[in-house]
C-alpha atoms as a PDB file:
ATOM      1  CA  UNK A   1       0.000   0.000   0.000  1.00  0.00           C
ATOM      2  CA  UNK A   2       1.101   3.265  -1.007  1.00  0.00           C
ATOM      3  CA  UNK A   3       0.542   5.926   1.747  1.00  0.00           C
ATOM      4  CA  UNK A   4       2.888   8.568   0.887  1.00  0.00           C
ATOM      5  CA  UNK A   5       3.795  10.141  -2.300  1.00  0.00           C
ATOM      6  CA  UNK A   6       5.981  13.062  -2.973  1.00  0.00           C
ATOM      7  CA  UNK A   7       5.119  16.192  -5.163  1.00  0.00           C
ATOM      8  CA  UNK A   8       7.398  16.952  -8.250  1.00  0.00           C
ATOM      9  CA  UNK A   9       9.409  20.368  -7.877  1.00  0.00           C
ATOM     10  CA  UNK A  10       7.421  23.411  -8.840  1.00  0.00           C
ATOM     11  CA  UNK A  11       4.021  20.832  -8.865  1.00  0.00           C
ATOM     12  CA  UNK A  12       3.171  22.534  -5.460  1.00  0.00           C
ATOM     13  CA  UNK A  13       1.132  25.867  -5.935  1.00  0.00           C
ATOM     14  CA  UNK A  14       2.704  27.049  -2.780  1.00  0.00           C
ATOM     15  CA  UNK A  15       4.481  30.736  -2.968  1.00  0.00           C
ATOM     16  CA  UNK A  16       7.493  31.239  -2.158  1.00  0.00           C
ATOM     17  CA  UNK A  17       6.721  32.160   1.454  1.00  0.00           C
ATOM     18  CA  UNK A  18       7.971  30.478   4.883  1.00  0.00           C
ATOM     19  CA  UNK A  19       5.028  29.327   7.175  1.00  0.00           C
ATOM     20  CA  UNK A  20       5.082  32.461   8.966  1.00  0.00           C
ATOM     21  CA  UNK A  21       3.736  34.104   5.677  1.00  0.00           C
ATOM     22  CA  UNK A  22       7.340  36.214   5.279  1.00  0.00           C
ATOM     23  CA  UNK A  23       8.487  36.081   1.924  1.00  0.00           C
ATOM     24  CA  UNK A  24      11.680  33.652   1.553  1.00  0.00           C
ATOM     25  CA  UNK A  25      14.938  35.622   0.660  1.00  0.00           C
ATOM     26  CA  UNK A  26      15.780  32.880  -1.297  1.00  0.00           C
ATOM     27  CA  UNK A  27      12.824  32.956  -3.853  1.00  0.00           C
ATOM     28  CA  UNK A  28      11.660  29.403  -4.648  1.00  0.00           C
ATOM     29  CA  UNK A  29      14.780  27.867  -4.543  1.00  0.00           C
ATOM     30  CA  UNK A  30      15.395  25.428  -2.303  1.00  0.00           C
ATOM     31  CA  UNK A  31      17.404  22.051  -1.553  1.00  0.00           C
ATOM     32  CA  UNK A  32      15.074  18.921  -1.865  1.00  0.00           C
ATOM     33  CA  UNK A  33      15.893  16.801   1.580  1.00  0.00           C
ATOM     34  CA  UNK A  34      16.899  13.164   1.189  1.00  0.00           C
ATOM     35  CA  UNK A  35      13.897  11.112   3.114  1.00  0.00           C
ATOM     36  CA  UNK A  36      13.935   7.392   4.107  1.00  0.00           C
ATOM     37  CA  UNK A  37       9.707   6.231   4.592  1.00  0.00           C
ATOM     38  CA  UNK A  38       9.137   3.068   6.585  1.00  0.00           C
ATOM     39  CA  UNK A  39       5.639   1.816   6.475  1.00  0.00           C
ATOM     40  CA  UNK A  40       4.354  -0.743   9.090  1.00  0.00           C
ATOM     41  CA  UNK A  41       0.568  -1.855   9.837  1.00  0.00           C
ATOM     42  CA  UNK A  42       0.210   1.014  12.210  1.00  0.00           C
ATOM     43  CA  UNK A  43       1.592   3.848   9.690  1.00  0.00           C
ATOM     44  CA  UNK A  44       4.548   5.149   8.563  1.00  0.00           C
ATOM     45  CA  UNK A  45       7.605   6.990   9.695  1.00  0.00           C
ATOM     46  CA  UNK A  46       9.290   9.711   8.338  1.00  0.00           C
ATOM     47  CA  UNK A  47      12.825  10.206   7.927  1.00  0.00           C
ATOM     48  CA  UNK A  48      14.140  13.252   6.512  1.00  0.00           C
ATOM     49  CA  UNK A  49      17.756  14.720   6.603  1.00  0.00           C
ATOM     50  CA  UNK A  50      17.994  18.263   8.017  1.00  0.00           C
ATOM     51  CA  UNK A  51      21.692  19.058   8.861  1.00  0.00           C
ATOM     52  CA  UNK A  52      22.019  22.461  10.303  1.00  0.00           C
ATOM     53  CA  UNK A  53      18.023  23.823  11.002  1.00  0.00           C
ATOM     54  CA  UNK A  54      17.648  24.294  14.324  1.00  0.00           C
ATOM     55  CA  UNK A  55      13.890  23.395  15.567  1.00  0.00           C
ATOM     56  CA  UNK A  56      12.807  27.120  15.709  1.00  0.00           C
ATOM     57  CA  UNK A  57      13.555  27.393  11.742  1.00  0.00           C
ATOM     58  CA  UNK A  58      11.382  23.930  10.757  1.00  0.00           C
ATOM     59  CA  UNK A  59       8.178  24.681  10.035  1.00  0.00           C
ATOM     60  CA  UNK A  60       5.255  21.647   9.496  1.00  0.00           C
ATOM     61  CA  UNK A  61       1.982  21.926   7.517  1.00  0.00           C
ATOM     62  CA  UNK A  62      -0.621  19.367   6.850  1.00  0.00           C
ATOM     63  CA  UNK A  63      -3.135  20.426   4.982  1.00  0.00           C
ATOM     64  CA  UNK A  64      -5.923  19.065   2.708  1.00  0.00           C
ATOM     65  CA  UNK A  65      -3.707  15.998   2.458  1.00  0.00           C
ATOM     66  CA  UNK A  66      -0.327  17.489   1.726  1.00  0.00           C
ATOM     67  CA  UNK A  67       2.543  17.027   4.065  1.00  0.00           C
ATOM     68  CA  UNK A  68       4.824  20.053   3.899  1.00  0.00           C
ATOM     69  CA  UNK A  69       8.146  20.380   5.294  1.00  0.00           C
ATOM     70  CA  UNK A  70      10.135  23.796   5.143  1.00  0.00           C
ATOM     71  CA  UNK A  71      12.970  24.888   6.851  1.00  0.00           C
ATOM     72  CA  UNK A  72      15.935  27.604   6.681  1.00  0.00           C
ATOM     73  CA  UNK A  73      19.292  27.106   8.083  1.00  0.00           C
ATOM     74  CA  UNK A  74      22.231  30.050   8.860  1.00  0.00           C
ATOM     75  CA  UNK A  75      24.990  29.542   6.741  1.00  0.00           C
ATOM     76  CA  UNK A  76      26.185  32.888   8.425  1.00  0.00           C
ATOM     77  CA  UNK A  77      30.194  33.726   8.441  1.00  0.00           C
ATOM     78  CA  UNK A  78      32.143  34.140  11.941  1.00  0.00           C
ATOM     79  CA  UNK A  79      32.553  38.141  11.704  1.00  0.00           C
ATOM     80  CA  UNK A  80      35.331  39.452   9.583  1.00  0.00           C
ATOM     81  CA  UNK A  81      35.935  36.447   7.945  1.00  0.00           C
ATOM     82  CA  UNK A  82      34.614  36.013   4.044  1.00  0.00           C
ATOM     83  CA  UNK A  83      33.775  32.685   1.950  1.00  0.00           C
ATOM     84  CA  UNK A  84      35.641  32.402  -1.054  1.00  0.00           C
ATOM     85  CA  UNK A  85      34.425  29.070  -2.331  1.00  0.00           C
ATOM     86  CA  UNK A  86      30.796  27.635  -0.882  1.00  0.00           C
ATOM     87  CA  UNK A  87      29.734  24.152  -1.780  1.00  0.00           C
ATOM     88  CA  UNK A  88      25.726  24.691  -0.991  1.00  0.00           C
ATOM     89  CA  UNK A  89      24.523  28.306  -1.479  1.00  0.00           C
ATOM     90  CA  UNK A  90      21.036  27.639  -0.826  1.00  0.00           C
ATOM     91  CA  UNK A  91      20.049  27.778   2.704  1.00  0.00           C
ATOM     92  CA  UNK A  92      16.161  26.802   2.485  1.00  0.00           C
ATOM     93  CA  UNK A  93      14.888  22.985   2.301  1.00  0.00           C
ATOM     94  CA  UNK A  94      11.001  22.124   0.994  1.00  0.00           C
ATOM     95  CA  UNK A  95       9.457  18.763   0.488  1.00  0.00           C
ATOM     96  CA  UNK A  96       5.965  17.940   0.177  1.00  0.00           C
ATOM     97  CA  UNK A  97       4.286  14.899   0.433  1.00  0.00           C
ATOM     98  CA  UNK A  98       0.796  13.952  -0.241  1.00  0.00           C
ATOM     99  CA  UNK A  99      -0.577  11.682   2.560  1.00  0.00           C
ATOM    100  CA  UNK A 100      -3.108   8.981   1.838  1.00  0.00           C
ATOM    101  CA  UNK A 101      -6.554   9.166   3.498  1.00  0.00           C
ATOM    102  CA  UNK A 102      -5.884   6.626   5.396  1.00  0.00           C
ATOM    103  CA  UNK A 103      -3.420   7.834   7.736  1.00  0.00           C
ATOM    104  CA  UNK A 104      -4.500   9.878  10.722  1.00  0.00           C
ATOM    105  CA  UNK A 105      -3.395  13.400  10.032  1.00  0.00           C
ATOM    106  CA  UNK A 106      -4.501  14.876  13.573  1.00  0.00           C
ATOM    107  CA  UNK A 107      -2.040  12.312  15.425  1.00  0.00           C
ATOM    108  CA  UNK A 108       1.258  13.717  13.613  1.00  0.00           C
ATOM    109  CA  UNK A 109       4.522  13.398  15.668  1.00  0.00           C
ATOM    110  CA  UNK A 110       7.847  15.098  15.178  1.00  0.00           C
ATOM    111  CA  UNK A 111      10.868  15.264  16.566  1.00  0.00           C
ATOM    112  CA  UNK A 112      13.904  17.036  15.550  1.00  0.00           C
ATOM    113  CA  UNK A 113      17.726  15.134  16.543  1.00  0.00           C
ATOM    114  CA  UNK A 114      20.692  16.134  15.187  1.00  0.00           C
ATOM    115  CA  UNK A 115      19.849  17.091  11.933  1.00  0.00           C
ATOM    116  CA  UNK A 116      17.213  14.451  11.322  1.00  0.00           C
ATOM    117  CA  UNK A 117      13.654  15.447  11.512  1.00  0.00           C
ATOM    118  CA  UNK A 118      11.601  12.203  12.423  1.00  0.00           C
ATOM    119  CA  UNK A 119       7.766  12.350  11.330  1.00  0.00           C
ATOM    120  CA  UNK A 120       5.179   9.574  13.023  1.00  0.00           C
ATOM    121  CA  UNK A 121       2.228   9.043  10.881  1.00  0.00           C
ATOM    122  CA  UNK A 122      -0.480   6.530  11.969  1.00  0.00           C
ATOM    123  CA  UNK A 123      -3.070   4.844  10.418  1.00  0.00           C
ATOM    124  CA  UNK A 124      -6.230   6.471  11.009  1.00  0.00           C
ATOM    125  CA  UNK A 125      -8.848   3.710  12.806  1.00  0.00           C
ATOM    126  CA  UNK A 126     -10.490   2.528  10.159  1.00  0.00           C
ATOM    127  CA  UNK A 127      -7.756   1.372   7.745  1.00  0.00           C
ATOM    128  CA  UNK A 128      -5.683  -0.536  10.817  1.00  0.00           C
ATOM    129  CA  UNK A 129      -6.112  -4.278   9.790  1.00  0.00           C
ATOM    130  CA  UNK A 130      -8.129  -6.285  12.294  1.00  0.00           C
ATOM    131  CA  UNK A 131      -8.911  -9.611  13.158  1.00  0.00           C
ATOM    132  CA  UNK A 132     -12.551 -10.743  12.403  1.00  0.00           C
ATOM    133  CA  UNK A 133     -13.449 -13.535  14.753  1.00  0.00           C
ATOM    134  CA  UNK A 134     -15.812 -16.346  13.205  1.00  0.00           C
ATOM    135  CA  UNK A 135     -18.336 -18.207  14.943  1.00  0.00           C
ATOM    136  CA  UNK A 136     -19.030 -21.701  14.570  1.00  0.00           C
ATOM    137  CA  UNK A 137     -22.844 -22.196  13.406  1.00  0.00           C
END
């Protein structure tokens, strides 16, 4: 079963705004976080690689079915010094995700550990398999 399926770059009609609504410095570009996605009978789990965002710069939507994940990390300089070569020059990640219906989008847990953001999905009631007992007639 297929509970989870990520969006194509530019398919999202998202703006190029953070969550907070502020436009994003960087315009729409943005780096495209690996993400590991372990599914079990009770849901799925999330794995996506964050290095650098601290937990007040990740920012978590679910809406209408669509998993979003957006975060910006400093790439700041120690004063006086001055980059002459940088290896990643974008400093914004974005991923969405559209969730199946049958996960249970009100029971979402994160948690944020050294650079790897850890989503908990479960499977909403009704799509949990279940034994069905039968009676001998």
């Amino acid at each position: 079963m297929n509970d989870l399926r990520t969006q194509q770059p530019g398919a999202s009609a998202a703006a190029p705004e953070n969550a907070s609504g502020r436009q994003n410095r960087y315009g729409d570009s943005a780096l495209m976080p690996p993400v590991d996605v372990i599914e079990d009978a009770s849901g799925i789990t999330l794995y996506a690689d964050l290095p650098g965002v601290a937990r007040e710069a990740l920012h978590l939507q679910v809406e209408s079915g669509t998993l979003t994940i957006d975060a910006e990390l400093e790439l700041g300089l120690p004063q006086g010094l001055q980059s002459s070569h940088t290896e990643v020059g974008l400093a914004r990640f974005h991923r969405t995700f559209t969730l199946s219906p049958e996960l249970d989008t009100e029971k979402v847990k994160a948690e944020l550990t050294q650079g790897v953001l850890r989503l908990s999905i479960p499977k909403a009631e009704h799509a949990k398999p279940r034994r069905i007992s039968v009676n001998a007639a």
